[in-house]
Protein backbone atom coordinates (compact mmCIF):
# COMPACT_ATOMS: atom_id res chain seq x y z
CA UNK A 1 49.33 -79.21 20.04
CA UNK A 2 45.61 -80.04 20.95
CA UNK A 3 46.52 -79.50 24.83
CA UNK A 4 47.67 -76.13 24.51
CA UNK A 5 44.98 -74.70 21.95
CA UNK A 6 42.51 -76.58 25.10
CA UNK A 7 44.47 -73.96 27.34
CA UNK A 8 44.25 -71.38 25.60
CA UNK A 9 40.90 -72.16 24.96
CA UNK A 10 39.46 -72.43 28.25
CA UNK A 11 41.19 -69.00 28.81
CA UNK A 12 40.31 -66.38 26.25
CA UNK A 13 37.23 -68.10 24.40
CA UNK A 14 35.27 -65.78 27.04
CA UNK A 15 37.98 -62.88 26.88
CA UNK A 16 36.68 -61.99 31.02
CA UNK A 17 38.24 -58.48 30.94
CA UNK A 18 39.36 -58.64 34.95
CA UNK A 19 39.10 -55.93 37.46
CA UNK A 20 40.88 -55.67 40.80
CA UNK A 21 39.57 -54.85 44.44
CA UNK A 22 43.05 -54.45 45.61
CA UNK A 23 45.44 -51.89 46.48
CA UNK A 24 47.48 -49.75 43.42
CA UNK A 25 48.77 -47.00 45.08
CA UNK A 26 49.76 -48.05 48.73
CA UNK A 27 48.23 -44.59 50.20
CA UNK A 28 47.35 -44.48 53.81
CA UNK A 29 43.66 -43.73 52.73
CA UNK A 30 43.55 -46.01 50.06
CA UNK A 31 45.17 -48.50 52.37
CA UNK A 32 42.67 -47.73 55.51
CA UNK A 33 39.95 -48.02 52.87
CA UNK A 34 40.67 -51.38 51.96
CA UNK A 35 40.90 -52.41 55.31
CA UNK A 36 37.48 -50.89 56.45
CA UNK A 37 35.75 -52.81 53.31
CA UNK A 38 37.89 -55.64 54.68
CA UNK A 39 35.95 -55.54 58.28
CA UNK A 40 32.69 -54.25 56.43
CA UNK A 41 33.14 -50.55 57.54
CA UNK A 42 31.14 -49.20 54.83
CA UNK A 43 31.19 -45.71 56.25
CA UNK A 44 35.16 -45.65 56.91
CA UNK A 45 36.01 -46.71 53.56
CA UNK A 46 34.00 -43.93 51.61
CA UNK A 47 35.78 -41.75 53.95
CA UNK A 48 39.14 -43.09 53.53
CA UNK A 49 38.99 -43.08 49.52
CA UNK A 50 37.13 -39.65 49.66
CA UNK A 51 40.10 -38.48 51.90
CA UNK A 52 42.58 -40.16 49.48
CA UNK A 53 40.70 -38.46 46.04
CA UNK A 54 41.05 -35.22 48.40
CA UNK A 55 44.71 -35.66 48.22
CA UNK A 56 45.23 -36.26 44.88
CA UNK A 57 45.19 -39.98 44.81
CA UNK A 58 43.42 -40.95 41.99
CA UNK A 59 42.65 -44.39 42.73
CA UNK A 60 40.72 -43.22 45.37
CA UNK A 61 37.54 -41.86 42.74
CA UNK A 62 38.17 -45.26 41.29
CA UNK A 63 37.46 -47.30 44.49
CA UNK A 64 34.06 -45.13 45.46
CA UNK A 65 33.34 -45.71 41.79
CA UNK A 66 33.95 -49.54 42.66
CA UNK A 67 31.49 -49.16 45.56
CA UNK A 68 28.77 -48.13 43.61
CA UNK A 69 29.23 -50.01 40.31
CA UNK A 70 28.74 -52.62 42.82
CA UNK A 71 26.16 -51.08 45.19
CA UNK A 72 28.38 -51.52 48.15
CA UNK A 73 26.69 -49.38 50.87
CA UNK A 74 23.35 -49.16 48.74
CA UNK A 75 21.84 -49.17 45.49
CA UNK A 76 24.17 -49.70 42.57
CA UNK A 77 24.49 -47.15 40.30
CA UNK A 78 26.62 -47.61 37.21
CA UNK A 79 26.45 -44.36 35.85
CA UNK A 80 27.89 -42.20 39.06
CA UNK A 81 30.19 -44.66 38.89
CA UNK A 82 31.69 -43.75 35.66
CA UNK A 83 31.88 -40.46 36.36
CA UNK A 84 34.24 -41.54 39.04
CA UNK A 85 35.86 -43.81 37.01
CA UNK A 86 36.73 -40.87 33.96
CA UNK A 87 37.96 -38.53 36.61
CA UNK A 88 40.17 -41.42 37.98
CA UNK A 89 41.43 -42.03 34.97
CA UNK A 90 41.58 -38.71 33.80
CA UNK A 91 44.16 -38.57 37.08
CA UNK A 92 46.05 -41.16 35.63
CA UNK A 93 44.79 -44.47 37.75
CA UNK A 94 45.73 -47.58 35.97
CA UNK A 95 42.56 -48.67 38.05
CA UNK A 96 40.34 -46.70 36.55
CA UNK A 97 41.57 -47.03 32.87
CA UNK A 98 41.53 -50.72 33.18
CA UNK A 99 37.84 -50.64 34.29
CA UNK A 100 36.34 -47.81 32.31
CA UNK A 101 38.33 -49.80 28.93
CA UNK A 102 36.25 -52.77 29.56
CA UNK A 103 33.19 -50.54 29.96
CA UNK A 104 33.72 -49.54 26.73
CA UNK A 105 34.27 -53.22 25.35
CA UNK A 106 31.43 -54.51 26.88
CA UNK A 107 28.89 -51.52 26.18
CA UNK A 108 27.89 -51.42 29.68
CA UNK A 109 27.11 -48.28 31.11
CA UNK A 110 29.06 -46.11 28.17
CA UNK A 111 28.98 -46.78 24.18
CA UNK A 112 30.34 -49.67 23.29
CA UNK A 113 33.60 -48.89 21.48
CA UNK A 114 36.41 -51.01 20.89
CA UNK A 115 38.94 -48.66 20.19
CA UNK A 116 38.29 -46.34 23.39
CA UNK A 117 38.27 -49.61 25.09
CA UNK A 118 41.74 -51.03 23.79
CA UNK A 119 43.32 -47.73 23.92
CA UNK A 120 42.65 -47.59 27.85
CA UNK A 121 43.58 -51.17 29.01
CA UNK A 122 46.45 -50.73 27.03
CA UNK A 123 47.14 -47.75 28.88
CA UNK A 124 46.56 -49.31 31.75
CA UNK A 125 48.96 -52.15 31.11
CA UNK A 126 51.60 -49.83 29.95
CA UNK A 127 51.32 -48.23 33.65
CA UNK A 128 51.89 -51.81 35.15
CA UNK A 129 48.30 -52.72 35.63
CA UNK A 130 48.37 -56.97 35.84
CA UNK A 131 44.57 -56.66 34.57
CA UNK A 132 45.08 -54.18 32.37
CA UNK A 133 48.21 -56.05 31.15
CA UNK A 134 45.86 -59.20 30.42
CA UNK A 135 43.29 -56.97 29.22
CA UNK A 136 45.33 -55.20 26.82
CA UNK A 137 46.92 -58.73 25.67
CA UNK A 138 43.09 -60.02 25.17
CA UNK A 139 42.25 -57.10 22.60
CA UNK A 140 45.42 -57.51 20.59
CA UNK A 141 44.61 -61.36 20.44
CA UNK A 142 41.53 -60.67 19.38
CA UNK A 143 41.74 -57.32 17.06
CA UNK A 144 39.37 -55.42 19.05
CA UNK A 145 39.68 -51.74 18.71
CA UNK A 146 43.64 -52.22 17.83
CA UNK A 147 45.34 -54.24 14.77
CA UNK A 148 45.65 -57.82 15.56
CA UNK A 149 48.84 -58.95 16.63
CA UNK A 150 49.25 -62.29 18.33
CA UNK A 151 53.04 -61.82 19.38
CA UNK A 152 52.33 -58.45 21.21
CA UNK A 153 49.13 -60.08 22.85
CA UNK A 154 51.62 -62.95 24.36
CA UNK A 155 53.70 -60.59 25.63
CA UNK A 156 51.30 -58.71 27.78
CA UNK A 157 50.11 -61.68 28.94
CA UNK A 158 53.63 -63.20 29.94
CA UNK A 159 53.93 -60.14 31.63
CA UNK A 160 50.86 -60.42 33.65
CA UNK A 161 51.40 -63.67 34.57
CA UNK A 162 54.88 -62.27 35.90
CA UNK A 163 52.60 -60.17 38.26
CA UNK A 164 50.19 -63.22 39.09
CA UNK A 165 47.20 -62.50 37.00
CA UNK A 166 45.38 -66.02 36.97
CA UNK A 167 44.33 -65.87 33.44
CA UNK A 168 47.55 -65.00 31.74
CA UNK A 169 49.38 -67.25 33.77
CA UNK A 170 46.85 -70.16 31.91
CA UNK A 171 47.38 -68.15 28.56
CA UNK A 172 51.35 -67.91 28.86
CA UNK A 173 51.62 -71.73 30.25
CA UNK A 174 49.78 -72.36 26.92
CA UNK A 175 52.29 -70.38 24.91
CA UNK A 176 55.25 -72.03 26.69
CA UNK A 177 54.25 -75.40 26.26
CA UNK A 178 52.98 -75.28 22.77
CA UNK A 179 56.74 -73.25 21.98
CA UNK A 180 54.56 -70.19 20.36
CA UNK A 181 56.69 -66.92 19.94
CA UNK A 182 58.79 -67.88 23.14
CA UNK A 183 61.51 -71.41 23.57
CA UNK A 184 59.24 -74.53 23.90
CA UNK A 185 59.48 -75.01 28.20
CA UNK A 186 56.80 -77.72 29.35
CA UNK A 187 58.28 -77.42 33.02
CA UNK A 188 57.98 -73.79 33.22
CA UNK A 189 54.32 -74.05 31.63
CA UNK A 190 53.08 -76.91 34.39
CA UNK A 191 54.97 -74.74 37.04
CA UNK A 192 52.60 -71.94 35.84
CA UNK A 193 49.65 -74.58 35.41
CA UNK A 194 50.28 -75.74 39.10
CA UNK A 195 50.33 -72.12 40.69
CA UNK A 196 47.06 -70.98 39.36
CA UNK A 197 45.37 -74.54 39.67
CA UNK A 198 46.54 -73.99 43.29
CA UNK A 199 44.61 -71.15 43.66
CA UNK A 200 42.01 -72.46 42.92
CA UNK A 201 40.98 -71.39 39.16
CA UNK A 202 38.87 -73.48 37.41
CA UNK A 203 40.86 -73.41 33.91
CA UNK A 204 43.93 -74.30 35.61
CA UNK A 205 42.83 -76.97 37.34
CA UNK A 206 41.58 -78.21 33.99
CA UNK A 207 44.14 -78.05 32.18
CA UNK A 208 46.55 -78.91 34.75
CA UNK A 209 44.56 -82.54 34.80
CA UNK A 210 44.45 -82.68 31.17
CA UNK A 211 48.53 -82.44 31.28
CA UNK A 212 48.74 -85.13 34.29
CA UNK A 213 46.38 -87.36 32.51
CA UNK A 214 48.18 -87.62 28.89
CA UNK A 215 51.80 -87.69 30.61
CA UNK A 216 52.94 -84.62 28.72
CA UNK A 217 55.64 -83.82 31.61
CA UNK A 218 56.52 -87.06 32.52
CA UNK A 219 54.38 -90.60 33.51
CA UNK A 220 51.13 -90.21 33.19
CA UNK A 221 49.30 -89.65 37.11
CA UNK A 222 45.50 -90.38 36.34
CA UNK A 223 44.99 -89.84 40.19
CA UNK A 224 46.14 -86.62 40.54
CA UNK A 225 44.65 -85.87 37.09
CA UNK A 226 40.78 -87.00 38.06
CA UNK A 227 41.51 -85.09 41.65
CA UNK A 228 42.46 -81.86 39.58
CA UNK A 229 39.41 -82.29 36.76
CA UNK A 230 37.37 -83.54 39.67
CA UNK A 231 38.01 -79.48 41.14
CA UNK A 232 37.72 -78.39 37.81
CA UNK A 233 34.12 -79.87 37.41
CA UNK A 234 33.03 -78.64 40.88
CA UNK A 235 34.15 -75.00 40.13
CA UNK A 236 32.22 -75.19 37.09
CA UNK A 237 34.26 -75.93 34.09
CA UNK A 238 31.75 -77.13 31.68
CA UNK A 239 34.42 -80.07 29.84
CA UNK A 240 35.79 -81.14 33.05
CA UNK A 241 33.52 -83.72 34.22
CA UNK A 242 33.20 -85.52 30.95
CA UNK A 243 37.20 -85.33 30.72
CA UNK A 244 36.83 -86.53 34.33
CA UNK A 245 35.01 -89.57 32.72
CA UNK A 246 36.87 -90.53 30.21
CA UNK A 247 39.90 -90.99 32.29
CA UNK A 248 38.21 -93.37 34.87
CA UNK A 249 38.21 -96.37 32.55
CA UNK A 250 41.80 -96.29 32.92
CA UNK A 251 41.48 -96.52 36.89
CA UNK A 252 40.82 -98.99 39.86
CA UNK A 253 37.95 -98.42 42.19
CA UNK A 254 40.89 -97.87 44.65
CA UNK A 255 42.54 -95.03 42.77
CA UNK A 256 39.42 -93.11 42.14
CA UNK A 257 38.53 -93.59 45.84
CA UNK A 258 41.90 -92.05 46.43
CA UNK A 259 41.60 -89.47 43.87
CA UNK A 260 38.27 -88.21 45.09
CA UNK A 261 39.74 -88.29 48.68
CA UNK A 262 42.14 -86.02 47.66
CA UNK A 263 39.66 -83.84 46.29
CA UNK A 264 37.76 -83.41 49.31
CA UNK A 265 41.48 -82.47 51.34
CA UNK A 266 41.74 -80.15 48.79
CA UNK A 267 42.16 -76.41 49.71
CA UNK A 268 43.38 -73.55 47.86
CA UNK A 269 46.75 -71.32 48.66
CA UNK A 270 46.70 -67.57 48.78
CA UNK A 271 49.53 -65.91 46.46
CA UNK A 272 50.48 -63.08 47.46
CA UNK A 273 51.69 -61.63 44.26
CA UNK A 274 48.69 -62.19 42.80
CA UNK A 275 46.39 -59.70 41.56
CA UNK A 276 42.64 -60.42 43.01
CA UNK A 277 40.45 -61.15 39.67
CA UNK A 278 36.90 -60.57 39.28
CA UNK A 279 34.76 -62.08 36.32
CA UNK A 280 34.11 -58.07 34.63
């Protein structure tokens, strides 16, 4: 089905290996860290994950190794930050194995080498890490490090999505309305459509219009679909605007007027169960 290879498209053609800024291990350091970065206490969140690596929590090396991948505080520095990262992971952060994986992927900072780099999201994932999950589903897909296997590579991302991870929520709403390796459901694949759309992700919202446009859950809604695509474009999705176009022949003045004041109304929702992504 064209839609859902579109989906799936928009989702992995990339592969963005994601990385949290969130909590893992609800610590009171880790926890009081969060909340300093939160108020933009520099100072009291070193301390707080310093205090929490202290204590044994590993996910506190992985957070100061967070802080100066991304030269929060100061300069970056990508290779302290490793360090941090191994000895995180070494400790057994999910965290930290997610992030040094996709260091290994990507070559940054580290050799590249796939199979170091499946072998530790897939760690990850196996310790309940959402990105790590997606991340681990994104090298089976693709036969990077590991043997390809699509059906395995669904199934982490299903189970992402169970834990909110944007991306696999596009990637299993793909799977679940094309009917691949799981029972055809176009309901429960716009339901997942709709909840990251609604947060505000750009493939989402694209595909979500794409759906709304051709009618493939009901009557076709070219307003809601040119508001959705209309998002899409201004978040940066490269086909959106000309799908945008090719939708308004179809349209009144009066229900593009409406669909771009819905647009501007627009705002996104926060989920709570969902994993905080970051383009790494």
């Amino acid at each position: 089905m064209c839609l859902s290879r579109a989906i799936l498209l928009a989702v992995c053609a990339f592969f963005v290996f994601a990385l949290p800024l969130s909590a893992h291990e609800d610590g009171v350091h880790v926890s009081d860290g969060l909340a300093a970065l939160n108020a933009q206490d520099v100072e009291g969140a070193v301390a707080a994950f310093q205090g929490a690596f202290d204590e044994g929590n590993a996910d506190g090396a992985f957070y100061l190794g967070r802080m100066l991948e991304l030269g929060i505080g100061g300069g970056a520095n990508l290779t302290a930050a490793v360090g941090l990262y191994r000895a995180a992971s070494d400790l057994g952060s999910a965290a930290a194995m997610n992030r040094l994986g996709v260091l290994h992927i990507q070559g940054n900072g580290v050799l590249q080498d796939y199979t170091e780099g499946a072998r530790l999201v897939c760690a990850s994932a196996e310790k309940g890490d959402a990105n790590g999950a997606f991340n681990c589903g994104t090298v089976l897909l693709q036969g990077l490090g590991v043997s390809k296997d699509e059906v395995k590579a669904y199934d982490w991302f299903g189970k992402a999505a169970e834990k909110g991870h944007v991306a696999a929520m596009n990637a299993r709403a793909a799977e679940l309305i094309e009917g691949k390796y799981v029972a055809r459901d176009v309901a429960a694949g716009l339901a997942l459509l709709e909840r990251s759309a609604a947060r505000g992700d750009a493939a989402g919202l694209f595909a979500l219009g794409q759906m709304q446009a051709a009618g493939i859950a009901g009557d076709p809604d070219l307003i809601e679909a040119h508001k959705n695509l209309n998002l899409a474009a201004a978040l940066g999705h490269s086909e959106a605007a000309a799908a945008r176009a090719g939708i308004e022949a179809g349209m009144s003045a009066e229900e593009i007027a409406l669909a771009q004041d819905r647009a501007r109304a627009w705002q996104p929702v926060v989920d709570e169960q969902a994993s905080v992504t970051e383009g790494q």
